[in-house]
N, C-alpha and C. Protein backbone atom coordinates (compact mmCIF):
# COMPACT_ATOMS: atom_id res chain seq x y z
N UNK A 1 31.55 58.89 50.40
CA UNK A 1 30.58 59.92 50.18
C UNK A 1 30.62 60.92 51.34
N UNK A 2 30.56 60.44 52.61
CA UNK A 2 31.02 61.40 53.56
C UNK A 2 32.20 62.21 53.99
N UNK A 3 33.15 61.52 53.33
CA UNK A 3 34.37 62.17 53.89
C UNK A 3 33.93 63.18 51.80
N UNK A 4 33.65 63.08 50.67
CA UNK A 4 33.53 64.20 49.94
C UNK A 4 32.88 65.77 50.55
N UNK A 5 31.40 64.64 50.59
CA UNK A 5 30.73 65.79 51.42
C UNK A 5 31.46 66.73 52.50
N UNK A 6 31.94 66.09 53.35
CA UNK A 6 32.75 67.16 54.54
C UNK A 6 33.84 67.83 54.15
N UNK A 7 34.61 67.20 52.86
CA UNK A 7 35.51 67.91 51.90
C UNK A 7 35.01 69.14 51.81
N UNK A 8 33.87 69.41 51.05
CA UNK A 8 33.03 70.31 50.15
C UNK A 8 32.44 71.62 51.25
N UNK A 9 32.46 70.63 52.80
CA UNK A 9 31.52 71.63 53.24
C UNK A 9 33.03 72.58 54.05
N UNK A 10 33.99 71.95 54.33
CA UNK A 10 35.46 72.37 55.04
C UNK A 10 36.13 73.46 54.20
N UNK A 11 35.95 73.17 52.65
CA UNK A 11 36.77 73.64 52.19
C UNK A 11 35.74 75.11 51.67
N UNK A 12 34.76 74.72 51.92
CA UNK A 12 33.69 76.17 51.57
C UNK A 12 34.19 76.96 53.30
N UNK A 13 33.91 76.29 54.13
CA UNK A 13 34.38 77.06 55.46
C UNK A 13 35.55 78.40 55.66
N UNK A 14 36.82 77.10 55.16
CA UNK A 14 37.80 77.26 55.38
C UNK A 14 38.24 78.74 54.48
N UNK A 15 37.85 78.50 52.78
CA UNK A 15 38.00 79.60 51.85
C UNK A 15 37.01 80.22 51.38
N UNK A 16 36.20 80.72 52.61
CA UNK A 16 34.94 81.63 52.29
C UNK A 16 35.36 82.93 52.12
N UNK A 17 36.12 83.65 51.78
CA UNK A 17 36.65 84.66 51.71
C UNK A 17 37.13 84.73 50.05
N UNK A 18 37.58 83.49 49.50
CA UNK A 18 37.42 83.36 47.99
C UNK A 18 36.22 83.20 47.43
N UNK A 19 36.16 83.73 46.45
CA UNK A 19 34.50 83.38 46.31
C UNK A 19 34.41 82.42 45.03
N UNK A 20 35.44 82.00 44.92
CA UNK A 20 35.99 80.49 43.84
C UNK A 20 35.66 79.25 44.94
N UNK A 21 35.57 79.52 45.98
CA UNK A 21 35.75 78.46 47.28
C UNK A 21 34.24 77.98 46.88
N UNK A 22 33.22 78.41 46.68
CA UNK A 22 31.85 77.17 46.30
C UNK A 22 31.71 76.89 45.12
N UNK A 23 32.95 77.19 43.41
CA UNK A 23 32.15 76.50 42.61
C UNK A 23 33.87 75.70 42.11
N UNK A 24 34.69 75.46 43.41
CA UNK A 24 36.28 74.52 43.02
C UNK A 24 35.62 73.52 44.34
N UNK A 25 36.84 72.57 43.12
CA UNK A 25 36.88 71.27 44.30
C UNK A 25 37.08 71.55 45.38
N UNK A 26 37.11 70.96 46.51
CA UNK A 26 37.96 70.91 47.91
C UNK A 26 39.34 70.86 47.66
N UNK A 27 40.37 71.70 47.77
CA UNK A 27 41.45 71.53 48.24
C UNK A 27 42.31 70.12 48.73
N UNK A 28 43.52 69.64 48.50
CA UNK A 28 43.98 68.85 48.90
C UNK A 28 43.65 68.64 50.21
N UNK A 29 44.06 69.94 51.10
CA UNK A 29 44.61 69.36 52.75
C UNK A 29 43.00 69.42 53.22
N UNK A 30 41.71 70.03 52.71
CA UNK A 30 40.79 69.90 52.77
C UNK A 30 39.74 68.45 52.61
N UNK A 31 40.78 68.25 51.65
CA UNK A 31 40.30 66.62 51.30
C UNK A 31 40.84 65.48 52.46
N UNK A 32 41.98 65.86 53.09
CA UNK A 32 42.89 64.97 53.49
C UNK A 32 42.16 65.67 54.96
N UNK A 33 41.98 66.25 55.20
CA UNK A 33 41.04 66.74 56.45
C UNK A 33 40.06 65.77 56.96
N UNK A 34 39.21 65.77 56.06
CA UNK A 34 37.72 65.39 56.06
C UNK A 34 37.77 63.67 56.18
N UNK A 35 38.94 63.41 55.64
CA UNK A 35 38.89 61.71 55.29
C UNK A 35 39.64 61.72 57.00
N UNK A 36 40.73 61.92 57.60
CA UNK A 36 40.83 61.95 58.76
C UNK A 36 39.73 62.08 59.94
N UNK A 37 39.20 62.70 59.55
CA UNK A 37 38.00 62.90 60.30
C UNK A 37 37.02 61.99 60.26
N UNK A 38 36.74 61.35 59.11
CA UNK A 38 35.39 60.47 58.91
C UNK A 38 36.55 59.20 59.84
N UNK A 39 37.41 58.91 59.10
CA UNK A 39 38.07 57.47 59.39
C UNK A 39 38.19 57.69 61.48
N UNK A 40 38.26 58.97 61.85
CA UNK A 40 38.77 58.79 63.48
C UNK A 40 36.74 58.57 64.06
N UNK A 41 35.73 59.20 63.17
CA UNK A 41 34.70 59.07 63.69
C UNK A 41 34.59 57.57 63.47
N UNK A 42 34.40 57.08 62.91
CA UNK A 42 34.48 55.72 62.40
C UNK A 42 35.08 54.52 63.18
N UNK A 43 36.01 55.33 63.82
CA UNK A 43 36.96 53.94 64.87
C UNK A 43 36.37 53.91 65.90
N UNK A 44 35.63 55.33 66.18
CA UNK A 44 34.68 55.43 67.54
C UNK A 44 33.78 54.77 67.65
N UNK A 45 33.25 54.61 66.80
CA UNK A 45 32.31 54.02 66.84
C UNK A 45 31.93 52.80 66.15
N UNK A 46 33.34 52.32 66.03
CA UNK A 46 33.24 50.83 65.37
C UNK A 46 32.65 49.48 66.17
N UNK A 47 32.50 49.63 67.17
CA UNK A 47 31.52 48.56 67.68
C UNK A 47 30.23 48.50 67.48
N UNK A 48 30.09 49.97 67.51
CA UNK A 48 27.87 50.36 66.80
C UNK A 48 28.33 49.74 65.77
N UNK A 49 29.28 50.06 64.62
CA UNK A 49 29.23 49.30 63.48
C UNK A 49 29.18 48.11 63.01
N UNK A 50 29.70 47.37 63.77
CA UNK A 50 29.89 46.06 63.83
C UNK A 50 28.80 45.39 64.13
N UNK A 51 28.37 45.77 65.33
CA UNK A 51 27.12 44.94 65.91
C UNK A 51 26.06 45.15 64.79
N UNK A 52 25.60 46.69 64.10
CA UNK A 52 24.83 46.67 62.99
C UNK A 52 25.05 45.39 62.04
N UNK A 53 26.33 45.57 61.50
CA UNK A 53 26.91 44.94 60.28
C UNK A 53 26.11 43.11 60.73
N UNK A 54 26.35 42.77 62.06
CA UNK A 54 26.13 41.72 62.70
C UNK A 54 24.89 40.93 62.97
N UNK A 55 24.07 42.22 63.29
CA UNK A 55 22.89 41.81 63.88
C UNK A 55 21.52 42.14 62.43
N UNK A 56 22.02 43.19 61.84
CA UNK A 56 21.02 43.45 60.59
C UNK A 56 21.44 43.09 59.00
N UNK A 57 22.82 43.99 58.82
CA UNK A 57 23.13 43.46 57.72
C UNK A 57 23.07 42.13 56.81
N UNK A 58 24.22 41.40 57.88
CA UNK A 58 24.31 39.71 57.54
C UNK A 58 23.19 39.03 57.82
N UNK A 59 22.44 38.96 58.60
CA UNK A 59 21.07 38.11 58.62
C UNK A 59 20.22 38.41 56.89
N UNK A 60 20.27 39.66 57.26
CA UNK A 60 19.41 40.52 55.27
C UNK A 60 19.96 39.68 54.06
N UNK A 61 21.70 40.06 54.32
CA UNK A 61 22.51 39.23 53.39
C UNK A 61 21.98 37.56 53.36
N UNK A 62 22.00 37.14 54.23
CA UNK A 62 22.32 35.37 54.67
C UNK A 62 20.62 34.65 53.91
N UNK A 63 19.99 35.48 54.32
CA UNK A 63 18.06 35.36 53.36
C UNK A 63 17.96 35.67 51.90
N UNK A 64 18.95 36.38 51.31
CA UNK A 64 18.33 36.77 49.90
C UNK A 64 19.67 36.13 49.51
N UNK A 65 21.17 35.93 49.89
CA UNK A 65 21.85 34.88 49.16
C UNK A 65 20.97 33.27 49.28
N UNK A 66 20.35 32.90 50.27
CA UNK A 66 19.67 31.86 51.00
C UNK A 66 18.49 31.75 49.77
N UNK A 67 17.82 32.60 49.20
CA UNK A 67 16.43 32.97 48.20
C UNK A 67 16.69 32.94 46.85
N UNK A 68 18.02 33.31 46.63
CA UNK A 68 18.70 33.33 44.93
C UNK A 68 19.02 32.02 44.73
N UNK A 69 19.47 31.62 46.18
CA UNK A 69 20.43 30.04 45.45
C UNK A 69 19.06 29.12 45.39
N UNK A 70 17.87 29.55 46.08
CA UNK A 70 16.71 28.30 46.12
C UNK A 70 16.00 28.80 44.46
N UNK A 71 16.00 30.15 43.87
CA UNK A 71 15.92 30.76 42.84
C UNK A 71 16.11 29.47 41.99
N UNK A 72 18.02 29.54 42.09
CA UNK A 72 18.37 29.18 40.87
C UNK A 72 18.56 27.38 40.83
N UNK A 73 18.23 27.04 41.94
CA UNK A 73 18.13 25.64 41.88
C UNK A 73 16.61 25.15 41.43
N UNK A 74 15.77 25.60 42.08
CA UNK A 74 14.25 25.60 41.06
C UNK A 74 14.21 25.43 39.58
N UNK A 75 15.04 26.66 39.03
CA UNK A 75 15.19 27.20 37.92
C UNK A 75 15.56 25.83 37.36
N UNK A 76 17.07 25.97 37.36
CA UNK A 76 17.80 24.35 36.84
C UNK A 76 16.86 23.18 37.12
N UNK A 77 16.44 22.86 38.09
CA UNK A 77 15.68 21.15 38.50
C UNK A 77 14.33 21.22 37.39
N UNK A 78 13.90 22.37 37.28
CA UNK A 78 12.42 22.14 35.78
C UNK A 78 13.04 22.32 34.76
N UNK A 79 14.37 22.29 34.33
CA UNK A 79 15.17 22.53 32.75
C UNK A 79 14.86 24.26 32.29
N UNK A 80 14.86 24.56 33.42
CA UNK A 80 14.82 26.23 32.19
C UNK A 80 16.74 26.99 32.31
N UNK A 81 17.40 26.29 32.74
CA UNK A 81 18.51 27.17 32.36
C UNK A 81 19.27 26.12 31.87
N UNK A 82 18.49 25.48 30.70
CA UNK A 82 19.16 24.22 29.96
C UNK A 82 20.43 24.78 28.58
N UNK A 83 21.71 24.35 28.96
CA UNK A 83 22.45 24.65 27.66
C UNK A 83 22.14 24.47 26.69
């Protein structure tokens, strides 16, 4: 979604002088721009990412996979997901 967005906003930059440039796609090398760009911001800052992914994500994840499986074992042990 970000590297579109920065597509959209590069390639309006870049061919503001066309005035086809805000209602066409982004351009190839426009496209191939923007994804370079997200992916080099991205390596920078892949330790903020990680530690997020680490410290918030997976705990969030680890409670509501942890809440479905107590879900569906409830479920089964009183016979309601009986074949």
């Amino acid at each position: 979604m970000a590297s579109s967005q920065l597509a959209a906003a590069l390639h309006e930059e870049r061919h503001a002088l066309n005035e086809l440039a805000r209602s066409t796609a982004p351009c190839a090398n426009c496209r191939r721009d923007a994804r370079s760009m997200v992916q080099a911001s991205a390596h920078r800052h892949s330790q903020d990412i990680t530690d997020v992914i680490n410290q918030c994500a997976l705990p969030r994840l680890s409670a509501y996979v942890e809440k479905n499986i107590n879900l569906a074992l409830n479920a089964a042990t009183r016979g309601e997901w009986a074949s």
